[in-house]
Protein backbone atom coordinates (compact mmCIF):
# COMPACT_ATOMS: atom_id res chain seq x y z
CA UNK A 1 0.00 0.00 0.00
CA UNK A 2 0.91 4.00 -0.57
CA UNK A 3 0.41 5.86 2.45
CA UNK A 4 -0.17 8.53 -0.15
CA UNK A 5 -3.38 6.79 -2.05
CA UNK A 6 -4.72 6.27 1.25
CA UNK A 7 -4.75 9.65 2.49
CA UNK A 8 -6.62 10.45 -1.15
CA UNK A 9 -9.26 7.98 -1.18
CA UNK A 10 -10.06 9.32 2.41
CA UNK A 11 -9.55 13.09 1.27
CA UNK A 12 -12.57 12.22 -1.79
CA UNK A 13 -14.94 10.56 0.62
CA UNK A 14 -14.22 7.12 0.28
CA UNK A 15 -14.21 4.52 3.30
CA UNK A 16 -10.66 2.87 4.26
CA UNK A 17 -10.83 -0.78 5.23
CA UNK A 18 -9.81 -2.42 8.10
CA UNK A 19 -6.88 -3.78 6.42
CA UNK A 20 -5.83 -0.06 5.31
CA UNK A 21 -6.57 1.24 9.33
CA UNK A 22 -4.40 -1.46 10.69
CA UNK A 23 -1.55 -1.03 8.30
CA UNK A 24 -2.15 2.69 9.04
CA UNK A 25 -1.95 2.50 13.36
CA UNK A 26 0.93 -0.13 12.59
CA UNK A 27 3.41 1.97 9.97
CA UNK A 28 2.49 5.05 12.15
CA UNK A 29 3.27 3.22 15.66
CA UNK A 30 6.92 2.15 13.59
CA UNK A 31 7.70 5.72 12.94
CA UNK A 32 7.29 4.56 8.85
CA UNK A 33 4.70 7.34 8.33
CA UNK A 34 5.89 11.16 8.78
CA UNK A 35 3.99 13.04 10.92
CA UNK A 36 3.63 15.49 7.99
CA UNK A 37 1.64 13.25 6.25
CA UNK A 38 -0.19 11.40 9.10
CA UNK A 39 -1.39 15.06 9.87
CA UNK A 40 -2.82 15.41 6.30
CA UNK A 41 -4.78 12.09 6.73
CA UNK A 42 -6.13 13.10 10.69
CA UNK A 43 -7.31 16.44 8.60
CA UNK A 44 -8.93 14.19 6.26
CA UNK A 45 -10.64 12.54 8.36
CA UNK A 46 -11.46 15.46 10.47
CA UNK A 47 -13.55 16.78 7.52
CA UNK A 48 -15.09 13.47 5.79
CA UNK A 49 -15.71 11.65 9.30
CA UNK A 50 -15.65 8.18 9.60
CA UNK A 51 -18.29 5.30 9.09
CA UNK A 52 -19.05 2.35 11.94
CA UNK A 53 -17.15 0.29 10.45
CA UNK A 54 -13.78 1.99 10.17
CA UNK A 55 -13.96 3.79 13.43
CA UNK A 56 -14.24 0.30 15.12
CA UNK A 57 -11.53 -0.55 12.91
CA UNK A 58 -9.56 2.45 13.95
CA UNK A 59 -10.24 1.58 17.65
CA UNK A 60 -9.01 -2.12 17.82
CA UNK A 61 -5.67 -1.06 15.66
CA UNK A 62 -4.54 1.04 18.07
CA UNK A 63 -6.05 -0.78 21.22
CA UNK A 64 -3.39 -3.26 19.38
CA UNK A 65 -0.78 -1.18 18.78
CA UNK A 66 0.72 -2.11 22.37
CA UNK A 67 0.33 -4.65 25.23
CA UNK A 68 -3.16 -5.85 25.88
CA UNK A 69 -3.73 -7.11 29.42
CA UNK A 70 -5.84 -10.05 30.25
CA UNK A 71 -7.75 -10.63 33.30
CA UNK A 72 -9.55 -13.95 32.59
CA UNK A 73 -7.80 -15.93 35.15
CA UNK A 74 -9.37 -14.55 37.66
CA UNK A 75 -12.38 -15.71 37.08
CA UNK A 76 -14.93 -12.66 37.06
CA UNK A 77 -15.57 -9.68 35.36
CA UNK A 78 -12.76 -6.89 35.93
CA UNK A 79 -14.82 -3.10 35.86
CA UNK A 80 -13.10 0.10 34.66
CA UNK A 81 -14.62 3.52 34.57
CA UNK A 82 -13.68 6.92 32.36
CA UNK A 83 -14.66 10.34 32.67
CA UNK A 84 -14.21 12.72 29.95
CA UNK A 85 -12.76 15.07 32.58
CA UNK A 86 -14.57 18.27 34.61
CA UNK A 87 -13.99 20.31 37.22
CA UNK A 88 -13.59 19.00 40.83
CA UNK A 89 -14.66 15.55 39.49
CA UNK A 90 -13.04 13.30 42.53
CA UNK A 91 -15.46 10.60 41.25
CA UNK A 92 -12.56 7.87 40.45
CA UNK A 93 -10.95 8.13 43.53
CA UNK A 94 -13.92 7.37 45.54
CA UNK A 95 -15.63 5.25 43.06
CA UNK A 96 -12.73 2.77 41.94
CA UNK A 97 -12.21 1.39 45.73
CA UNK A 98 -16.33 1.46 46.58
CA UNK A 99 -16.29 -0.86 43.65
CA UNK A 100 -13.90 -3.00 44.55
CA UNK A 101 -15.02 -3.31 48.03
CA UNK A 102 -18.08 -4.86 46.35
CA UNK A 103 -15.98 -7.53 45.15
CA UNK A 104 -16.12 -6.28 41.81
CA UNK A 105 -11.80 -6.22 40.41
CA UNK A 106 -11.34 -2.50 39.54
CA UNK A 107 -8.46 -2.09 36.73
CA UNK A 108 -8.06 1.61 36.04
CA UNK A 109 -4.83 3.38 34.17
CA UNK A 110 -5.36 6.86 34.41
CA UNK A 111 -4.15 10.15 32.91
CA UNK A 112 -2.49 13.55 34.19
CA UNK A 113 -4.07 16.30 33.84
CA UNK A 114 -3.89 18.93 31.14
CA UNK A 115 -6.36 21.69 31.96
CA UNK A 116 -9.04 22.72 34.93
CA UNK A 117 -7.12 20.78 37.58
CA UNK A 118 -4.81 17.74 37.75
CA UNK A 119 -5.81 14.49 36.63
CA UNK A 120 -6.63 11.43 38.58
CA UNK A 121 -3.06 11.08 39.05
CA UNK A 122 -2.05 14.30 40.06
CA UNK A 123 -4.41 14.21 43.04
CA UNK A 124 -3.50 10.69 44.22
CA UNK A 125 0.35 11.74 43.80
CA UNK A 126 -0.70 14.93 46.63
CA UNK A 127 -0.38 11.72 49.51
CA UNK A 128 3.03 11.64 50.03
CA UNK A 129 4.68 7.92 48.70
CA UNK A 130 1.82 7.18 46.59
CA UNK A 131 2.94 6.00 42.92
CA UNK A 132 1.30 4.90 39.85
CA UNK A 133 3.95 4.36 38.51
CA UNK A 134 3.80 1.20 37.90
CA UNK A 135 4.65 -1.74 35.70
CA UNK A 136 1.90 -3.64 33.21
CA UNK A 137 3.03 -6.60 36.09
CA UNK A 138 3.10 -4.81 38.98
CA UNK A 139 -0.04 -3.37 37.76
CA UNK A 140 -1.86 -6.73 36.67
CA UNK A 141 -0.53 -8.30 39.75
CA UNK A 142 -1.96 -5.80 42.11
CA UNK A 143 -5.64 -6.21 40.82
CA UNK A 144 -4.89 -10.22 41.74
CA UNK A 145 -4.20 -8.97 44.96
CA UNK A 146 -6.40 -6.86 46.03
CA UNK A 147 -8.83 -6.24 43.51
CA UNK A 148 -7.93 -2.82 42.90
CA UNK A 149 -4.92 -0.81 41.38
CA UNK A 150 -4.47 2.43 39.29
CA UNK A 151 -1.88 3.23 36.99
CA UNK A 152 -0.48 6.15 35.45
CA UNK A 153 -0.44 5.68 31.19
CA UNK A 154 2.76 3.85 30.06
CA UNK A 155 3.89 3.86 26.46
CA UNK A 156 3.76 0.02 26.43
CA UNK A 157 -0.55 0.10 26.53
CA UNK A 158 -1.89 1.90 23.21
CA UNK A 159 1.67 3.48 21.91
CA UNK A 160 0.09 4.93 18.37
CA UNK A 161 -2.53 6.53 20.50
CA UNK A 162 -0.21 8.32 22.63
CA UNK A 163 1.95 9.54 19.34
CA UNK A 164 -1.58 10.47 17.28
CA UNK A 165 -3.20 12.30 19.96
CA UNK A 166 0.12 14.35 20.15
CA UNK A 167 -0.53 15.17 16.77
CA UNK A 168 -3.77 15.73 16.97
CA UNK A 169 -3.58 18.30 19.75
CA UNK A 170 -0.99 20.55 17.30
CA UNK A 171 -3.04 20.07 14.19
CA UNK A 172 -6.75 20.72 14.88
CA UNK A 173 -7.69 17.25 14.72
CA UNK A 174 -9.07 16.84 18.62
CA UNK A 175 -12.54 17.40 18.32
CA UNK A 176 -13.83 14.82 16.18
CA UNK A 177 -16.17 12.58 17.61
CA UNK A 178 -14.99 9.09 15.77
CA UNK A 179 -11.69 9.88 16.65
CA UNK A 180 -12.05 10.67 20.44
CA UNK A 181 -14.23 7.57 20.98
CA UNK A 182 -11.50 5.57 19.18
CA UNK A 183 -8.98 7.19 21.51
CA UNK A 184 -10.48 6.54 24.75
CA UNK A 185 -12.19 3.53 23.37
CA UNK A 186 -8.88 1.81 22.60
CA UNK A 187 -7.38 2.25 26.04
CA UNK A 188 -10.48 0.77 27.67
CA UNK A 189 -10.16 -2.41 25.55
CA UNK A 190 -5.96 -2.80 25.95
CA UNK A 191 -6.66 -2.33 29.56
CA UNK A 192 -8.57 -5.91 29.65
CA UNK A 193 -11.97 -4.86 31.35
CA UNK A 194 -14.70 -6.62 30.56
CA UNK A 195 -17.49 -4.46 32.15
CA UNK A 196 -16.99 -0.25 31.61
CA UNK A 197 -18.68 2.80 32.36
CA UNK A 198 -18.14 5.52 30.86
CA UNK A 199 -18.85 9.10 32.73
CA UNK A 200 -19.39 11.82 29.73
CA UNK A 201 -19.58 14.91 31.02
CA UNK A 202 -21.72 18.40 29.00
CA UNK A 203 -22.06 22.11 30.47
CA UNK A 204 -19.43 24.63 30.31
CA UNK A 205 -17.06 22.82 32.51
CA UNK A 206 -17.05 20.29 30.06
CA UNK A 207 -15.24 19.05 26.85
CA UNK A 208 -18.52 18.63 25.22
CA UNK A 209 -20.55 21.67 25.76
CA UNK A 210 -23.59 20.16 24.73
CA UNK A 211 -25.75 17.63 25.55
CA UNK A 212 -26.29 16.46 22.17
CA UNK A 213 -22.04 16.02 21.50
CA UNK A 214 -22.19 14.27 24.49
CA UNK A 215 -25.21 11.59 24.07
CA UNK A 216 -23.58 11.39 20.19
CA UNK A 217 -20.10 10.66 21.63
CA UNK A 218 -21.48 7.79 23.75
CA UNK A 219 -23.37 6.01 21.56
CA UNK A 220 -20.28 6.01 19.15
CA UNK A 221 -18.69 3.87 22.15
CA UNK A 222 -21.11 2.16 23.35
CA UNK A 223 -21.05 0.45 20.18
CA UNK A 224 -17.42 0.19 19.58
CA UNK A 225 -17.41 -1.71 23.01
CA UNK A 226 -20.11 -3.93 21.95
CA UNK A 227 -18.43 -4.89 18.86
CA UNK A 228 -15.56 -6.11 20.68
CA UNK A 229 -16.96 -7.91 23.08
CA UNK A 230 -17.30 -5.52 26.22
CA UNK A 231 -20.08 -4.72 28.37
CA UNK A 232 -20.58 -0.55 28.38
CA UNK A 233 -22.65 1.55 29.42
CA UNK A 234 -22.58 5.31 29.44
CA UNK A 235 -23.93 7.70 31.79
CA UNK A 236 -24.00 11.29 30.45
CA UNK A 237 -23.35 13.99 33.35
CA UNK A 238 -23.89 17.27 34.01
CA UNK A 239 -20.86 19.46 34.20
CA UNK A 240 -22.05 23.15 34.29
CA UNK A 241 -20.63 23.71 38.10
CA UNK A 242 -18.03 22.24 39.89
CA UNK A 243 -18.53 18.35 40.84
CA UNK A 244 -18.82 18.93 45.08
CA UNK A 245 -17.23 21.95 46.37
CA UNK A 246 -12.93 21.51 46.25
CA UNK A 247 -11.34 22.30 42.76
CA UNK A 248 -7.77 21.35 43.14
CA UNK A 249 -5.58 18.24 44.00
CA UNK A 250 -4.90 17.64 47.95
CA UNK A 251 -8.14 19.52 48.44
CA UNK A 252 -9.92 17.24 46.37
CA UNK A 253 -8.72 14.16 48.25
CA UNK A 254 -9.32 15.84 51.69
CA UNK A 255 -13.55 16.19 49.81
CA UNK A 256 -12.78 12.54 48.59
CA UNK A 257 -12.06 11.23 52.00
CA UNK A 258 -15.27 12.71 53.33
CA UNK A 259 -17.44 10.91 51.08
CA UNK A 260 -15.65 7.75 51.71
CA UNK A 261 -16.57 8.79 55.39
CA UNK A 262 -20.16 9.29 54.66
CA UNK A 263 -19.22 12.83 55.40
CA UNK A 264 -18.75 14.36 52.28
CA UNK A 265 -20.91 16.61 49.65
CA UNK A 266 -24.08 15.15 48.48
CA UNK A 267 -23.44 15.31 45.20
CA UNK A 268 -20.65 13.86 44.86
CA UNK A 269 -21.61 10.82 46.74
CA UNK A 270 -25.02 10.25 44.78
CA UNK A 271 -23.10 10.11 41.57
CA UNK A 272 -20.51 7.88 43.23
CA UNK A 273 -23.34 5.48 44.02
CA UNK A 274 -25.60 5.71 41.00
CA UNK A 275 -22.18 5.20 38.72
CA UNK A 276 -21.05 2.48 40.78
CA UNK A 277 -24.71 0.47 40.68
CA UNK A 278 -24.31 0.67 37.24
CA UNK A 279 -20.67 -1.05 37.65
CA UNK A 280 -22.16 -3.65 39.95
CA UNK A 281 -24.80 -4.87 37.54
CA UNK A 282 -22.38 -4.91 34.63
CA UNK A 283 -19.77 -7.30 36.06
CA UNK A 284 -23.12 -9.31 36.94
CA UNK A 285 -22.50 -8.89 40.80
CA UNK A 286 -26.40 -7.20 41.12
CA UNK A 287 -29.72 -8.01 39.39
CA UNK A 288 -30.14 -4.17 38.72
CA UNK A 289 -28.77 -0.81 39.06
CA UNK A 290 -30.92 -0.45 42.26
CA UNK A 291 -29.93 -3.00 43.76
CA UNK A 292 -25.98 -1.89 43.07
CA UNK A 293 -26.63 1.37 44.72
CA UNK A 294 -27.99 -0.13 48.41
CA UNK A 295 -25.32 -2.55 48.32
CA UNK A 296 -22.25 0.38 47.98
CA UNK A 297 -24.02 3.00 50.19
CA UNK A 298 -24.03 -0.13 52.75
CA UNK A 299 -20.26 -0.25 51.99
CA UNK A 300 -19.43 3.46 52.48
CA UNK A 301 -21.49 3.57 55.88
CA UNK A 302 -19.71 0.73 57.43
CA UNK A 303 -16.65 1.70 56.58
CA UNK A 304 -15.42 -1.05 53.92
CA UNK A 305 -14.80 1.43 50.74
CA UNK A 306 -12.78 3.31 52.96
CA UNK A 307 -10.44 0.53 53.81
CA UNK A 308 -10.32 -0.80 50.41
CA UNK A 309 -9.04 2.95 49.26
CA UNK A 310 -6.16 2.94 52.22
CA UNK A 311 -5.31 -0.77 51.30
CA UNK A 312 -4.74 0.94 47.50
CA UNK A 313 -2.69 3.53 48.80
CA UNK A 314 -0.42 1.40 51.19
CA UNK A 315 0.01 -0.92 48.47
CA UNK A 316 1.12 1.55 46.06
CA UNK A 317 3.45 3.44 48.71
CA UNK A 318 1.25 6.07 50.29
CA UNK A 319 1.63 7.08 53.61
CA UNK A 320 -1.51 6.69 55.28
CA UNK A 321 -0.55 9.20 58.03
CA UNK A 322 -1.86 11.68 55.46
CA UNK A 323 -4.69 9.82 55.11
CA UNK A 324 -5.56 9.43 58.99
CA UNK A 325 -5.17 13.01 59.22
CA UNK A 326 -5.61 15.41 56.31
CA UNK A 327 -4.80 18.56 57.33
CA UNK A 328 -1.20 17.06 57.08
CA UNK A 329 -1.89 17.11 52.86
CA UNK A 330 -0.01 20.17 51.05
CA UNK A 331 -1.59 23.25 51.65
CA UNK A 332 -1.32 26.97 50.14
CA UNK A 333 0.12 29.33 52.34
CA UNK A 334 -2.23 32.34 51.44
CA UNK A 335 -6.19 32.68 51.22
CA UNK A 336 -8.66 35.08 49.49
CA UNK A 337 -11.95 34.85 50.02
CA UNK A 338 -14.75 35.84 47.41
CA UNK A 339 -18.18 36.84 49.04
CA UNK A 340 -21.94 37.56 47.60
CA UNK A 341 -21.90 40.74 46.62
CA UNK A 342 -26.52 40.87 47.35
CA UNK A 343 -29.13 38.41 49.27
CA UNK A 344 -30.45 36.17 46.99
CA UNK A 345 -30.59 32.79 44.86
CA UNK A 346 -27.16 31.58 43.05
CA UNK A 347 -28.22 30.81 39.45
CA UNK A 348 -24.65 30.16 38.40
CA UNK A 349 -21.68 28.38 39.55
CA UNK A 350 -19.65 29.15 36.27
CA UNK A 351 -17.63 25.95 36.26
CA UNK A 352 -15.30 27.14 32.97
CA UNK A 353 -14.13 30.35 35.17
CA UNK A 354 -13.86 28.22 38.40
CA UNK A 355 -11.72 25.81 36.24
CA UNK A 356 -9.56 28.33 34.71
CA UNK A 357 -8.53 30.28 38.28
CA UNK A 358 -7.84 26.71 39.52
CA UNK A 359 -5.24 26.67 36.68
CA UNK A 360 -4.15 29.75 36.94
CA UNK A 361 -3.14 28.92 40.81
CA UNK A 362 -1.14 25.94 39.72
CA UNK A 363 -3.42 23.34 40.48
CA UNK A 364 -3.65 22.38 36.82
CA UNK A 365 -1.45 22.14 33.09
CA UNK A 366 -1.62 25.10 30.74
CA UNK A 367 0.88 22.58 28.81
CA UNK A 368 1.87 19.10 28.79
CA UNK A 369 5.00 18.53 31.78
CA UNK A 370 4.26 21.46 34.01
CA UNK A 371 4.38 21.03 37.40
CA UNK A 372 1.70 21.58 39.61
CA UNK A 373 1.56 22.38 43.30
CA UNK A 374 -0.52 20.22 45.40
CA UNK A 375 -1.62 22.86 47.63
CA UNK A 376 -3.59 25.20 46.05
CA UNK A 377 -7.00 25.55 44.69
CA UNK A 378 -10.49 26.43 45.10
CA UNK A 379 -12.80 25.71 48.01
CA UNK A 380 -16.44 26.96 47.52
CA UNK A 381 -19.43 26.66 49.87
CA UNK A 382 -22.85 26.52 47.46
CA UNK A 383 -24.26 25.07 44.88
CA UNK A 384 -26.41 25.81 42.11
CA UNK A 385 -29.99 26.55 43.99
CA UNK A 386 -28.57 27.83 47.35
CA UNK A 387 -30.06 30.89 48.65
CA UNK A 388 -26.83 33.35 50.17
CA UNK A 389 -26.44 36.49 52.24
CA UNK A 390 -24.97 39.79 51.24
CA UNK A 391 -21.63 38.93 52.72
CA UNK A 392 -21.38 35.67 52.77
CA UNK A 393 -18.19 33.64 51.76
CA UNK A 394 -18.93 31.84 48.43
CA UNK A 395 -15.12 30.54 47.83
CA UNK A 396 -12.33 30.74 48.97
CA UNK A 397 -8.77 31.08 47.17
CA UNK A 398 -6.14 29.34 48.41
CA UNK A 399 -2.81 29.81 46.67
CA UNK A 400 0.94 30.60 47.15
CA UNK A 401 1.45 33.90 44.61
CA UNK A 402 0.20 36.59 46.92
CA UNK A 403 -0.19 38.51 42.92
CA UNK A 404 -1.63 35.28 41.15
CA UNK A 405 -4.21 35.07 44.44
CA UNK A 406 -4.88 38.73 44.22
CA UNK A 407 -5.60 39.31 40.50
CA UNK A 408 -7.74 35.73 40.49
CA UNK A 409 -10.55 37.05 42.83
CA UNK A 410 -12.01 39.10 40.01
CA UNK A 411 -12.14 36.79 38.00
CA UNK A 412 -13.89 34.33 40.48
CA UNK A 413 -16.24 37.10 41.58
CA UNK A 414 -17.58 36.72 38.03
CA UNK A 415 -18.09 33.18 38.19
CA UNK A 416 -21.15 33.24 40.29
CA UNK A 417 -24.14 34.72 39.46
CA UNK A 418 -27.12 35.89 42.10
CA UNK A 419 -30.43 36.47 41.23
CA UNK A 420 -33.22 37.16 43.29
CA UNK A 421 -35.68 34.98 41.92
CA UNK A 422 -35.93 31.01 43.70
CA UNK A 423 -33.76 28.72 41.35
CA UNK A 424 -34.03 25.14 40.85
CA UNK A 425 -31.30 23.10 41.37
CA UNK A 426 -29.25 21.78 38.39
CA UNK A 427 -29.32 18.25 36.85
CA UNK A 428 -27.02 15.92 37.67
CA UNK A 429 -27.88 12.93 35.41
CA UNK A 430 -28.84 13.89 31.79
CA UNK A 431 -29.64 10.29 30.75
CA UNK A 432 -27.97 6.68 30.24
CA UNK A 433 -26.99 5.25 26.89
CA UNK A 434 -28.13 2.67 26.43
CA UNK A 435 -31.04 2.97 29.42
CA UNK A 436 -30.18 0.16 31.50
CA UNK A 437 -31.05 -2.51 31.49
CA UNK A 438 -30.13 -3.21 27.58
């Protein structure tokens, strides 16, 4: 084959077959295929879209492209879980452990962050010791263990993934919906899950904004994970405010702690436990949903999720010190508080702007490799729906740039919005593709 025809047959229209996608993923992986002229094919395919038939194809090539774990020696279904990303969303961190408390094997290799706040790794990495660094065995053998592990990405699961999205991110190739299902798709299936739910987040804090890129986005892999073999199920959320009330990485496990407490925000724990019934009747451990959700709220009040999350942390060299007492977790060194400027209603919680000051803090990536400081963040005290004083605190800024701090509580102040008509509360569940049961 010419690399060259190919990239012309999909520039007029035509549909590449699966033979032509795998020799694609496989020349690219090989560094056979310039990046000048993979870019020309991702534009391509940008504009003409792709069919069923070759996104699947373009999913299993690069699920392929690297190591593919195996978990069928254990005997029962392993469970993983994605979210499309938001702001404050602690959801893995609480979810992956209540899980696997359940008995239900949790395998979950997570990203860093590159955005609002630090990815599921970043905020795990704010307990001193902790690693995910780990190997596919260490990994693999850890889930054997104790039913529960999470891993940082290695360049040994899904390499051509890794190398295209790196393109794709410098050519203004990203938002196409065939080729971000086949990227997060593919990583689900090398992973070697059998049961996975998929968390899609819409609203402004979200990478799709709206609800209809987000229901179209999970169908696409709902389907990709049927056709090879995987039990799925997506759950599309709402992301318009902040996911609880801490935006930022040791704060977030401090609010993660809480609801593995039974102490934490309400939110965040009802999506914890409708998610994670979900999980359960996947992996065939429930009859139903329902039934799923009594089980794991049973689990977080007698304190079994929580000792399934410190048994993950020990295991993976966290000092559980920081666990046993939190206020021993980084912290900023300087505060700014943002209060309601009138009595009334809040009608907005502006997650984008909440996001962005978190950032601009240093609790998240304005590119790839930067470091972030565990410390700092955003702590707010409402929701959407919340009636407020004239006065009251309705975040607070916690940071260690007395000038960064300063010039951020504008732009918070414009993140919330007051009105003084009653407002409902938002949404949290938009709908479940495909409504369960299938």
């Amino acid at each position: 084959m010419r690399f060259l025809d190919l990239i012309l047959k999909k520039r007029d229209g035509e549909s590449l077959s699966p033979e032509e996608i795998s020799f694609i993923i496989q020349e690219y992986n090989q560094g056979s295929i310039p990046d000048y002229q993979m870019s020309s094919l991702l534009m391509a395919i940008f504009f003409q879209g792709l069919n069923n038939r070759e996104t699947s194809a373009f999913t299993a090539a690069l699920a392929e492209s690297g190591e593919v774990l195996d978990f069928a020696s254990l005997g029962k279904i392993v469970a993983d879980k994605h979210s499309s990303g938001g702001v404050g969303d602690k959801v893995t961190i609480i979810l992956a452990p209540l899980v696997a408390a359940a008995g239900v094997p949790v395998a979950k290799i997570s990203g860093r962050g590159l955005g609002f706040t630090g990815g599921t790794i970043d905020k795990l990495e704010s307990i001193p010791g902790f690693s995910a660094n780990l190997t596919v065995r260490e990994f693999s053998q850890l889930v054997r263990d104790n039913d529960l592990a999470i891993m940082a990405q290695t360049d040994s699961i899904t390499p051509a993934e890794g190398k295209l999205y790196a393109l794709r991110d410098v050519t203004g190739t990203v938002e196409n919906i065939s080729l971000i299902a086949a990227s997060i798709m593919s990583k689900k299936i090398a992973a070697g899950a059998g049961a996975i739910l998929l968390d899609v987040k819409t609203g402004r804090g979200a990478f799709m904004h709206s609800k209809e890129e987000a229901f179209h986005l999970s169908e696409t892999m709902v389907r990709i994970g049927k056709e090879m073999g995987r039990k799925v199920v997506s759950v599309v959320t709402d992301m318009s405010q902040p996911l609880g009330f801490a935006v930022g990485n040791a704060l977030e496990i401090k609010e993660a702690m809480a609801v593995l407490k039974g102490e934490g925000p309400q939110d965040v724990e009802q999506l914890c436990l409708f998610l994670g019934g979900i999980m359960l009747a996947l992996a065939g451990k429930v009859r139903n949903p329902e039934d799923g959700q009594k089980e794991l709220a049973r689990l977080l009040k007698n304190g079994v999720a929580l000792e399934k999350f410190k048994q993950m942390i020990a295991s993976q060299g966290g000092n559980l010190e920081y666990l046993d007492n939190t206020e021993l977790l980084p912290k900023a060194s300087c505060i700014e508080l943002v209060k309601a400027p009138k009595s009334g209603y809040l009608k907005e919680s502006d997650a984008l702007r909440v996001g962005r000051v978190a950032v601009s803090l240093g609790a998240g990536r304005s590119v790839k490799g930067e470091a972030i400081d565990p410390g700092v963040g955003v702590l707010l005290t409402h929701k959407v729906g919340d009636h407020v004083d004239e006065g009251e605190i309705l975040a607070s800024l916690q940071g260690n740039n007395e000038e960064i701090l300063s010039a951020s509580v504008k732009e918070l102040s414009n993140a919330f919005l007051i009105v003084d008509e009653k407002i409902e509360p938002l949404p949290m569940i938009h709908g479940v593709v495909p409504p369960f049961p299938s």
